[in-house]
C-alpha atoms as a PDB file:
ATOM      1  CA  UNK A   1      51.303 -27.697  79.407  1.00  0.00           C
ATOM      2  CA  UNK A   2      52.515 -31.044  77.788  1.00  0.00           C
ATOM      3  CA  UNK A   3      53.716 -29.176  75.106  1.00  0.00           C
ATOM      4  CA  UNK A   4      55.791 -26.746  77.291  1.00  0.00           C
ATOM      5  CA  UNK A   5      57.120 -29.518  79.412  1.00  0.00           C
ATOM      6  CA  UNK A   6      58.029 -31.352  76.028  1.00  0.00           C
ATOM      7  CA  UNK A   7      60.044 -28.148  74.361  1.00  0.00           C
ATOM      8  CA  UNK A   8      61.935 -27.147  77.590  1.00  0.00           C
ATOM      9  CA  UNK A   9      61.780 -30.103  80.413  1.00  0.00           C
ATOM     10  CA  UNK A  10      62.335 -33.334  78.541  1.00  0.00           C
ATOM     11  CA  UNK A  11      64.462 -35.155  80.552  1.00  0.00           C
ATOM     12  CA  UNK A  12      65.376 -37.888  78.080  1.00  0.00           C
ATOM     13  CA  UNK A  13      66.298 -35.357  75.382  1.00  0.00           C
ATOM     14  CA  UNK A  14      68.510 -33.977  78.364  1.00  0.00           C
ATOM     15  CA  UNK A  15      69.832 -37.781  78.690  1.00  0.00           C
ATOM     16  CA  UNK A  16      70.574 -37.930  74.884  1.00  0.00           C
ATOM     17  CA  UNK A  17      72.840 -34.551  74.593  1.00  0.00           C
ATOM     18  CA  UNK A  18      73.885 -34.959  77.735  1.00  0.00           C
ATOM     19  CA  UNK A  19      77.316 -35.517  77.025  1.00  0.00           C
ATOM     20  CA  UNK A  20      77.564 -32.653  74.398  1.00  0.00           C
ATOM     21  CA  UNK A  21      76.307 -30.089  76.651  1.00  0.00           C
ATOM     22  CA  UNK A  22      78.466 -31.286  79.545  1.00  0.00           C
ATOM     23  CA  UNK A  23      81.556 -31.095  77.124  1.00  0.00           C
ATOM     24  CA  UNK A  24      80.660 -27.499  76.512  1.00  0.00           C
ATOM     25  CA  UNK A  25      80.130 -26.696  80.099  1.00  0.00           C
ATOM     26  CA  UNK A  26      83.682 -28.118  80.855  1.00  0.00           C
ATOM     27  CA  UNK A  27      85.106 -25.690  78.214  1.00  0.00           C
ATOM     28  CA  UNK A  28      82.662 -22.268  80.189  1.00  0.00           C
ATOM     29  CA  UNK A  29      84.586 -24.076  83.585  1.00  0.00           C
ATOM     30  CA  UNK A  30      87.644 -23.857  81.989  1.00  0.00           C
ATOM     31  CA  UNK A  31      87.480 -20.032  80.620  1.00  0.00           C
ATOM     32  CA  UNK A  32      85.772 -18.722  83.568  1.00  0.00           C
ATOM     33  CA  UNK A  33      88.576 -20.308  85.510  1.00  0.00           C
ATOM     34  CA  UNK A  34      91.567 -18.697  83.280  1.00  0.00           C
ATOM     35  CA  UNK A  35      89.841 -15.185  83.038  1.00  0.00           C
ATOM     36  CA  UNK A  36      88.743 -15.339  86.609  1.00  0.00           C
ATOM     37  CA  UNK A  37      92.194 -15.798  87.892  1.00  0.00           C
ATOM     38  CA  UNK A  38      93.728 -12.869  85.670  1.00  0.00           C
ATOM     39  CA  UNK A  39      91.041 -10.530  86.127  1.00  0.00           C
ATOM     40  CA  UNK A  40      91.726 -11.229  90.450  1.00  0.00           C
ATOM     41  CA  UNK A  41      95.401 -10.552  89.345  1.00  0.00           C
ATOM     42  CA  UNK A  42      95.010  -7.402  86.933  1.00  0.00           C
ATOM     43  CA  UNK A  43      92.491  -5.674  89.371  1.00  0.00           C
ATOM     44  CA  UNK A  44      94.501  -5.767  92.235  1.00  0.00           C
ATOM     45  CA  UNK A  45      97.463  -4.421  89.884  1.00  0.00           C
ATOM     46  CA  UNK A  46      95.314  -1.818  88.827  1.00  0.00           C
ATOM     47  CA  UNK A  47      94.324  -0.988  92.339  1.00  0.00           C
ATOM     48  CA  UNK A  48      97.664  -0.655  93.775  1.00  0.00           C
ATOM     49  CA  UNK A  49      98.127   2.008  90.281  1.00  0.00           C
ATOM     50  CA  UNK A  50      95.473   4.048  91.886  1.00  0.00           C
ATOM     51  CA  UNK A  51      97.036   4.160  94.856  1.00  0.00           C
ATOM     52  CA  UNK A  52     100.680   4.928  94.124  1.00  0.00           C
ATOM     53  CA  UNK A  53     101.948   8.263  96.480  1.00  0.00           C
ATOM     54  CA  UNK A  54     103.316  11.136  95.159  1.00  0.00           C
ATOM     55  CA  UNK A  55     103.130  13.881  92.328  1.00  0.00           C
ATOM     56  CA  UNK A  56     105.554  12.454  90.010  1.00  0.00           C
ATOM     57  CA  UNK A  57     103.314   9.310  89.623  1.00  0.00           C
ATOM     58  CA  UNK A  58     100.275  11.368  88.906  1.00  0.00           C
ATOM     59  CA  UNK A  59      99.764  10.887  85.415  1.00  0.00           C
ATOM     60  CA  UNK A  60      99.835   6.778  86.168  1.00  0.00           C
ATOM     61  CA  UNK A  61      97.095   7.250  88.755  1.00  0.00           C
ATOM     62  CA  UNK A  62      95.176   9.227  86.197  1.00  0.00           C
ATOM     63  CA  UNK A  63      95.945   6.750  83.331  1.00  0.00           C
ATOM     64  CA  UNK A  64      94.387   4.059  85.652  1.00  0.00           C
ATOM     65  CA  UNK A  65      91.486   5.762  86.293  1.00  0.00           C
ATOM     66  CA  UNK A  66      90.715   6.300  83.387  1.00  0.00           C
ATOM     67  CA  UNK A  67      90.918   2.471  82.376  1.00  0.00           C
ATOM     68  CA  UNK A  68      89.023   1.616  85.090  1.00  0.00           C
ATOM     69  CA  UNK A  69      86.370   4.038  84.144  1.00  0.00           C
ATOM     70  CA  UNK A  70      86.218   3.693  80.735  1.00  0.00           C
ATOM     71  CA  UNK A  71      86.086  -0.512  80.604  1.00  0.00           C
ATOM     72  CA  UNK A  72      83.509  -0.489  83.396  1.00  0.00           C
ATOM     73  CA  UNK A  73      81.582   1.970  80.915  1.00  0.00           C
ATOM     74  CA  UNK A  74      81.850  -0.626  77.614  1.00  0.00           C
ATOM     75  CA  UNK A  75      79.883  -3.577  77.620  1.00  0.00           C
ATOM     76  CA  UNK A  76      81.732  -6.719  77.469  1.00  0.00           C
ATOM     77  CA  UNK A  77      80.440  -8.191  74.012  1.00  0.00           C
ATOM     78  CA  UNK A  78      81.769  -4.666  72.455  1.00  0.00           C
ATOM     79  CA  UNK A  79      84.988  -5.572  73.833  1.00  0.00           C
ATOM     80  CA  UNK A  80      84.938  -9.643  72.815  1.00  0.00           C
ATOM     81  CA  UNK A  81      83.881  -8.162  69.388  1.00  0.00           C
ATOM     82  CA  UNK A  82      86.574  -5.455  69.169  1.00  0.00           C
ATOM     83  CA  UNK A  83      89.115  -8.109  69.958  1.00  0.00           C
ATOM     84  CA  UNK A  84      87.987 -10.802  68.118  1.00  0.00           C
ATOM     85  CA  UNK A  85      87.450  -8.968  64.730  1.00  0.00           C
ATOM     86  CA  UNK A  86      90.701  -6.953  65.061  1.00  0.00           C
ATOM     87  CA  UNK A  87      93.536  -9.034  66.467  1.00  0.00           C
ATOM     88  CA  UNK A  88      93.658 -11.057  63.239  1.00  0.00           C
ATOM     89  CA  UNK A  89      94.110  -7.843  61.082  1.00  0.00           C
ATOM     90  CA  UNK A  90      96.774  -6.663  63.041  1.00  0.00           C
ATOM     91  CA  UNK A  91      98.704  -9.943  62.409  1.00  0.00           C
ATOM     92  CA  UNK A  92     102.528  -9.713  61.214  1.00  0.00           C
ATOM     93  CA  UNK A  93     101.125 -12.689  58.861  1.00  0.00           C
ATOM     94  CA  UNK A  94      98.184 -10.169  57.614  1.00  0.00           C
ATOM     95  CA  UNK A  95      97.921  -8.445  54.064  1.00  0.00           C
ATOM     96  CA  UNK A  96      98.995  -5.737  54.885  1.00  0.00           C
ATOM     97  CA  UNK A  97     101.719  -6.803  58.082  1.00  0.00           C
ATOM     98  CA  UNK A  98     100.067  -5.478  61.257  1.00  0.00           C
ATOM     99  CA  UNK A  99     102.378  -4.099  64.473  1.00  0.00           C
ATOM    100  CA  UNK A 100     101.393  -7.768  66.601  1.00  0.00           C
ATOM    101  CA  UNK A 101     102.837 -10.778  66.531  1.00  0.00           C
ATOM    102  CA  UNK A 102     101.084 -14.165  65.012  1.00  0.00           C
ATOM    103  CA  UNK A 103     101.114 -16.008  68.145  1.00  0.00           C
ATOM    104  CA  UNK A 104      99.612 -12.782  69.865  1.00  0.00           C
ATOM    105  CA  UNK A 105      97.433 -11.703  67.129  1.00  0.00           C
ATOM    106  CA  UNK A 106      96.028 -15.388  66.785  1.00  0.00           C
ATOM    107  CA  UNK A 107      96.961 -17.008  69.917  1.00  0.00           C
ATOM    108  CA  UNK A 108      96.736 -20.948  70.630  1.00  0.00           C
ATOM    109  CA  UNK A 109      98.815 -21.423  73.245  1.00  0.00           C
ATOM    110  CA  UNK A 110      98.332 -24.820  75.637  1.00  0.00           C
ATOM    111  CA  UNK A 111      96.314 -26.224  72.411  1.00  0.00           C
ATOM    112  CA  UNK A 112      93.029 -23.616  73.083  1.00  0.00           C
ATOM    113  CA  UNK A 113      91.654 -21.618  70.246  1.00  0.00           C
ATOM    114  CA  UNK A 114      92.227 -18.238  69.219  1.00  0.00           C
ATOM    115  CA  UNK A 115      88.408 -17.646  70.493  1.00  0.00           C
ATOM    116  CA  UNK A 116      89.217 -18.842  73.710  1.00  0.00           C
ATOM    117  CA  UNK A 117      91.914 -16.881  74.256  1.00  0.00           C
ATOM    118  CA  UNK A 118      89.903 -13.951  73.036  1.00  0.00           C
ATOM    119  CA  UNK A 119      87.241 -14.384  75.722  1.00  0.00           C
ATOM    120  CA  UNK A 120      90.020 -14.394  78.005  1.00  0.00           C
ATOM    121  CA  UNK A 121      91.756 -11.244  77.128  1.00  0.00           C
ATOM    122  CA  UNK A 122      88.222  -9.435  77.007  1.00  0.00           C
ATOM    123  CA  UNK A 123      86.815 -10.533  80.541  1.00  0.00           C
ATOM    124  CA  UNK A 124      90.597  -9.883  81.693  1.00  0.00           C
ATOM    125  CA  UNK A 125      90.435  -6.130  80.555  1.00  0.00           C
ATOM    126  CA  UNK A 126      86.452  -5.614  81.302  1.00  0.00           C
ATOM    127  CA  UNK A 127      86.190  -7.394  84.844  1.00  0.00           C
ATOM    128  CA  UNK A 128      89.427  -6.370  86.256  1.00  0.00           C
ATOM    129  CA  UNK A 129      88.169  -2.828  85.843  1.00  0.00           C
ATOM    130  CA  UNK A 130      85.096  -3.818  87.982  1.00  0.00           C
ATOM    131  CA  UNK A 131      87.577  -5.763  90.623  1.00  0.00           C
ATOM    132  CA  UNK A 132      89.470  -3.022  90.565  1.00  0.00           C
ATOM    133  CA  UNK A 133      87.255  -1.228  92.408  1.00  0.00           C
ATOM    134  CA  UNK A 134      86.218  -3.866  94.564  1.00  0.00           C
ATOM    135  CA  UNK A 135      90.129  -3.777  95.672  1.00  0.00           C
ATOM    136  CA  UNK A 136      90.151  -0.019  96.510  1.00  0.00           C
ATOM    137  CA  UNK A 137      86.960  -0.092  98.182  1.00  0.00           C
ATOM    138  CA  UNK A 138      88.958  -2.601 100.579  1.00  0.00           C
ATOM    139  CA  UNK A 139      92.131  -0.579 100.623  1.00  0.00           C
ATOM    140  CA  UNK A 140      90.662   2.456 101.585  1.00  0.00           C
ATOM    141  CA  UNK A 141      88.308   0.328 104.435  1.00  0.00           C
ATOM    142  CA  UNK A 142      92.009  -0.308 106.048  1.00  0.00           C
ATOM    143  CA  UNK A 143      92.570   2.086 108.999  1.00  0.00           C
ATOM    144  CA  UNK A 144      94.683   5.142 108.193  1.00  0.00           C
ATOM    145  CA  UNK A 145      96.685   4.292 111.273  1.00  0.00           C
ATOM    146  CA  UNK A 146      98.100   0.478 109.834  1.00  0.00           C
ATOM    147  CA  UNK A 147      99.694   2.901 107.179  1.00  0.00           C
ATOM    148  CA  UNK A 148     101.477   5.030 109.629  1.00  0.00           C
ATOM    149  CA  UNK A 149     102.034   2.347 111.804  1.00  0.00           C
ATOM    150  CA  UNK A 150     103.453   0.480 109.196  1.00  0.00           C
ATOM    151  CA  UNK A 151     105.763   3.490 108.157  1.00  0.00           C
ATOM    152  CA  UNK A 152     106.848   4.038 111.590  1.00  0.00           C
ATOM    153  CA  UNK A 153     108.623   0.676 111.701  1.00  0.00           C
ATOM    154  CA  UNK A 154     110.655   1.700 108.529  1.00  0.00           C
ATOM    155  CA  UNK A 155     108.641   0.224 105.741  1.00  0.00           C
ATOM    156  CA  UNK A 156     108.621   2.028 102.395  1.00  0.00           C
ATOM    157  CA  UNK A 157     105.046   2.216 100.799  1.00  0.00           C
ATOM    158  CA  UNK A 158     105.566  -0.558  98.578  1.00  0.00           C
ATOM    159  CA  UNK A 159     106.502  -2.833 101.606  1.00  0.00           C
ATOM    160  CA  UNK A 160     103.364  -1.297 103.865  1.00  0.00           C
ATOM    161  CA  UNK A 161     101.048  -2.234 100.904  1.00  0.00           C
ATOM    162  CA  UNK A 162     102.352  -5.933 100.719  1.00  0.00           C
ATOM    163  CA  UNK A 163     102.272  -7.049 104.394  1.00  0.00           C
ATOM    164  CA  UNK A 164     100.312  -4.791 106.517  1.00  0.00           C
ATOM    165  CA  UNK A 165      97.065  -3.184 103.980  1.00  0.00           C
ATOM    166  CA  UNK A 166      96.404  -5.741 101.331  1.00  0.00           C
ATOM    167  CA  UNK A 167      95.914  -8.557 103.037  1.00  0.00           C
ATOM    168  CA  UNK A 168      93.751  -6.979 105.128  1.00  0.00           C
ATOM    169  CA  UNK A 169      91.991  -5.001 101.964  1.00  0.00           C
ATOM    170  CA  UNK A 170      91.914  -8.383 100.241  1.00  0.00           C
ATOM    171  CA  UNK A 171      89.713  -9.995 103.819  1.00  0.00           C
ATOM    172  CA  UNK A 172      87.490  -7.572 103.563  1.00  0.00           C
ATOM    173  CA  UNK A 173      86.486  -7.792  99.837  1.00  0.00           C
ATOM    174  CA  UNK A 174      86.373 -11.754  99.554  1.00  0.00           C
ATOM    175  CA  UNK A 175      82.720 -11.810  99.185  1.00  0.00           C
ATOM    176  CA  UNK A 176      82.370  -9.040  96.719  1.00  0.00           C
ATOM    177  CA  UNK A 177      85.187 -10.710  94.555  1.00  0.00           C
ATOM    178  CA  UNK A 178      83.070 -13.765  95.147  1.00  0.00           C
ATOM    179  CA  UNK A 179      79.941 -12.049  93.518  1.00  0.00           C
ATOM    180  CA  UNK A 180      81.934 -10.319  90.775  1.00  0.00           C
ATOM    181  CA  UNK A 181      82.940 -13.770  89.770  1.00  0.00           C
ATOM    182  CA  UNK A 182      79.745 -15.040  89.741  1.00  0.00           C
ATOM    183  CA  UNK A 183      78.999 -12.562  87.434  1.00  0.00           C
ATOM    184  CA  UNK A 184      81.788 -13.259  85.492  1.00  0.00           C
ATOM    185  CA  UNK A 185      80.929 -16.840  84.780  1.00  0.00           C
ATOM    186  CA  UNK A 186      77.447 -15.723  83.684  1.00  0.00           C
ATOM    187  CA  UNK A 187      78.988 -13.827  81.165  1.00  0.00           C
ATOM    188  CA  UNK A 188      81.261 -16.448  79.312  1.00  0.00           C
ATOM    189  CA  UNK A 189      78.249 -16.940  77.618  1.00  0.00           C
ATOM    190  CA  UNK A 190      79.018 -14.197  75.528  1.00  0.00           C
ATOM    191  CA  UNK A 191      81.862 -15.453  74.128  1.00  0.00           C
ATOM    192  CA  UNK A 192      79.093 -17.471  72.231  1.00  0.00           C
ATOM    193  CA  UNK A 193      79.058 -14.750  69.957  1.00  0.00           C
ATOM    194  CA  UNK A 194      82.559 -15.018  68.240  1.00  0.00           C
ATOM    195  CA  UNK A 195      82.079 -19.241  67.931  1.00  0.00           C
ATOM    196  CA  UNK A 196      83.750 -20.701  71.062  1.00  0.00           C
ATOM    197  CA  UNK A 197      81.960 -23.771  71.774  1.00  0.00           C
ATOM    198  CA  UNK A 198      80.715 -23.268  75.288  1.00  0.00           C
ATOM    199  CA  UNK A 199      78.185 -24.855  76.759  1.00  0.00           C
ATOM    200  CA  UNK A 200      75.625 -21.972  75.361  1.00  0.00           C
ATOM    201  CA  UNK A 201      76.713 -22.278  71.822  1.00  0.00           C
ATOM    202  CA  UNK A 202      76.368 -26.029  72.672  1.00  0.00           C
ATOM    203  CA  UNK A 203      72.842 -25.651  73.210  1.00  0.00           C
ATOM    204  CA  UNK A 204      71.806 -23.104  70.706  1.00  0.00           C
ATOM    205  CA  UNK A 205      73.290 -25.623  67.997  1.00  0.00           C
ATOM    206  CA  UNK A 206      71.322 -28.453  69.435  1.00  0.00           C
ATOM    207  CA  UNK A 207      68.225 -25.647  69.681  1.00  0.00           C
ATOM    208  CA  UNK A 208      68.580 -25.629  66.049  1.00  0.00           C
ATOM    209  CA  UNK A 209      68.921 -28.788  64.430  1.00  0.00           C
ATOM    210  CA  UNK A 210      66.249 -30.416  66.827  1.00  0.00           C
ATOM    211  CA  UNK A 211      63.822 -27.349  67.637  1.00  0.00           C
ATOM    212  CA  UNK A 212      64.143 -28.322  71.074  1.00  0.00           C
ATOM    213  CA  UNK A 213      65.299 -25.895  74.099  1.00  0.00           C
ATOM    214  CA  UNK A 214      65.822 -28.561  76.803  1.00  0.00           C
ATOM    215  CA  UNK A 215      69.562 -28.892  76.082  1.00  0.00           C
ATOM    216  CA  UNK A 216      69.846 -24.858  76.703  1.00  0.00           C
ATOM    217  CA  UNK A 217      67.778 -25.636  79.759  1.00  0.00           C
ATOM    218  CA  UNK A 218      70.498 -28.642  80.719  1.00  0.00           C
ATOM    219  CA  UNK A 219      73.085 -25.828  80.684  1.00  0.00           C
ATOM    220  CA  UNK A 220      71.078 -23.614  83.115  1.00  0.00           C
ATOM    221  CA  UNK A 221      71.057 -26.119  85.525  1.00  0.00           C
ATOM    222  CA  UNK A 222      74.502 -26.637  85.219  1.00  0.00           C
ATOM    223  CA  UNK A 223      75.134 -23.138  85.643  1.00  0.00           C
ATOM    224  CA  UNK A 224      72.880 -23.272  88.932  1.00  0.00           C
ATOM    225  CA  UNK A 225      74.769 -26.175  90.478  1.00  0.00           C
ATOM    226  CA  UNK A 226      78.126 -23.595  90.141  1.00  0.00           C
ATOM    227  CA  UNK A 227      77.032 -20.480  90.951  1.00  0.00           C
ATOM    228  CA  UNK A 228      74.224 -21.455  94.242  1.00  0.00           C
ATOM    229  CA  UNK A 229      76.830 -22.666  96.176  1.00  0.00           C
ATOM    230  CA  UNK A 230      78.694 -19.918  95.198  1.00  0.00           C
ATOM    231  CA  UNK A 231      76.231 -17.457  96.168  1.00  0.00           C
ATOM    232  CA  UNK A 232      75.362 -19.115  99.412  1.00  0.00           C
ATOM    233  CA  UNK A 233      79.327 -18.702 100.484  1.00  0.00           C
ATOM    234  CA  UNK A 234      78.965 -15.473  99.750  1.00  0.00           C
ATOM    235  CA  UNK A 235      76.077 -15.046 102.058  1.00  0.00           C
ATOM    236  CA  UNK A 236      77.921 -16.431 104.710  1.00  0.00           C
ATOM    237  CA  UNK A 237      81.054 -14.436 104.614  1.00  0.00           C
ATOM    238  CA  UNK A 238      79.109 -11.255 104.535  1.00  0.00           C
ATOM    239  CA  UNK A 239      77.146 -12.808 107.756  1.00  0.00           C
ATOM    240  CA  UNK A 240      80.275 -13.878 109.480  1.00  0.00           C
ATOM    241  CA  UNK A 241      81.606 -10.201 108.974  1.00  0.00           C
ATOM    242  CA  UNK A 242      78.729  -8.624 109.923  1.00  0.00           C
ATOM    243  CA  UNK A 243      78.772 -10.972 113.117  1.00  0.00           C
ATOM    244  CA  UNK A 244      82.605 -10.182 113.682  1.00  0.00           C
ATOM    245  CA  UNK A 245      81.676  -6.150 113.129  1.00  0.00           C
ATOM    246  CA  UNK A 246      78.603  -6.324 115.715  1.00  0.00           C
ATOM    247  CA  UNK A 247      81.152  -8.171 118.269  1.00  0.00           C
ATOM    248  CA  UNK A 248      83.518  -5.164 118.238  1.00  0.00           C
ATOM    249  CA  UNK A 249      86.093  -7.152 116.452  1.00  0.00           C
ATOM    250  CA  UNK A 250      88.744  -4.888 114.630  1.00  0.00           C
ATOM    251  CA  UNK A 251      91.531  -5.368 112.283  1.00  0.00           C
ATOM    252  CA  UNK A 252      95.354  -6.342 114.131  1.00  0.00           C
ATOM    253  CA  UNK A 253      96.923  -2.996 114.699  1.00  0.00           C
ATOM    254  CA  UNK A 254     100.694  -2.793 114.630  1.00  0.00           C
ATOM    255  CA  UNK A 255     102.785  -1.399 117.210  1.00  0.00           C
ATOM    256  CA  UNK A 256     105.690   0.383 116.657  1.00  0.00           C
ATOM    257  CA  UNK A 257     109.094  -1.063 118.573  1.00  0.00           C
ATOM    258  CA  UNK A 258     112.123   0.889 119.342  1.00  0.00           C
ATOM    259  CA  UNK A 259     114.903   0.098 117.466  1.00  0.00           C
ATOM    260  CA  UNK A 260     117.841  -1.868 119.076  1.00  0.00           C
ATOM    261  CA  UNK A 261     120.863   0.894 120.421  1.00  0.00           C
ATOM    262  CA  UNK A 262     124.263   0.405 119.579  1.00  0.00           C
ATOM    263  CA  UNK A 263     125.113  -1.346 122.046  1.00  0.00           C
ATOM    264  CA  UNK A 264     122.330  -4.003 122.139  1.00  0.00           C
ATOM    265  CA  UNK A 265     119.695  -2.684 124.250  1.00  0.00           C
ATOM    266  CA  UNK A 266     116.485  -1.608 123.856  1.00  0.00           C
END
């Protein structure tokens, strides 16, 4: 027991990397931040895709769908690997010149490594398939009747979508975004594989040089003191719904007014 204590629990090993490991955390805060906001942002994009009207915007709807099918289909670290290994290539600076730009094809912008950025572009494309979904789950939740309602006052589909059914959408699916993010942040790890010092490369590195795993188990607990009170905000939004559904509450409904005559009246 001592000796399992001693290889996983010892708290002043802890003590004595604790400053590496918390440096490496900072840098998993600061990419699941970046690639948590864009994948919010590129789901919702690819939502409203999906739900564009019309015949002639078919093949964009079908386009979309497939995205979202196929990058919910790939695991991530294929992705973070695909990217990794073949932006450089494609580099105008590359023997041969690829088709990207350097400061695409190796990107460092706002002083973060190419790795970083990477990570970022990979949970961007991977998890805003997933929140995609998430999105039209909530869109399609929204009463048929705030569409028409919302056409009966004049509004074009683009304008209906912005002020009357994704804000609502977006209220319903908080706490599923909420999840998908925890998620989300569990997975930075990966970006372990393609040397981005996070705090799980961190650990691994300390793992190795000392044959000791309590600096990997440092960066669990970090992890938990995110992602509980994460998860427990989650529970209560889906109680709080729940309680608002069993109380009869419903979404605001709009009303259509008549429009003003000519000569001011209504």
């Amino acid at each position: 027991m001592d000796q399992f204590l001693s290889q996983y629990f010892d708290f002043n090993f802890m003590f004595d990397h604790f400053d590496q490991v918390l440096d490496g955390f900072e840098h998993t805060l600061l990419l699941w931040a970046v690639a948590g906001a864009l994948s919010l942002l590129w789901g919702l994009v690819l939502s409203l895709l999906r739900q564009l009207p019309g015949k002639g915007l078919l093949p964009v709807r079908i386009l979309t769908i497939a995205y979202i099918d196929a990058f919910r289909g790939v695991p991530l670290l294929l992705v973070v690997l695909l990217i990794a290994g073949g932006f450089g290539a494609l580099s105008a600076g590359a023997a041969p010149p690829g088709p990207l730009p350097e400061s695409i094809a190796v990107p460092t912008w706002f002083g973060q490594p190419s790795p970083f950025w990477y990570g970022v572009f990979a949970i961007t494309i991977t998890y805003g398939a997933y929140m995609a979904e998430v999105y039209r789950a909530g869109i399609e939740a929204v009463p048929e009747g705030q569409t028409e309602a919302a056409r009966s006052l004049g509004m074009s589909h683009g304008q209906s979508m912005r002020y009357v059914i994704v804000p609502q959408a977006v209220r319903k699916v908080i706490a599923p975004l909420l999840n998908d993010l925890i998620a989300l942040m569990k997975d930075t790890a990966i970006i372990s594989f393609i040397a981005y010092s996070e705090v799980v490369l961190v650990g691994s590195d300390i793992q190795a040089k000392t044959f000791n795993s309590s600096a990997l188990t440092l960066g669990a607990i970090l992890f938990l003191i995110v992602t509980i009170p994460l998860a427990r905000i989650v529970d209560w939004l889906i109680a709080r719904e729940q309680g608002r559904t069993r109380r009869g509450g419903r979404p605001p409904t709009l009303t259509a007014q008549p429009l003003p005559t000519a000569g001011g009246g209504t």
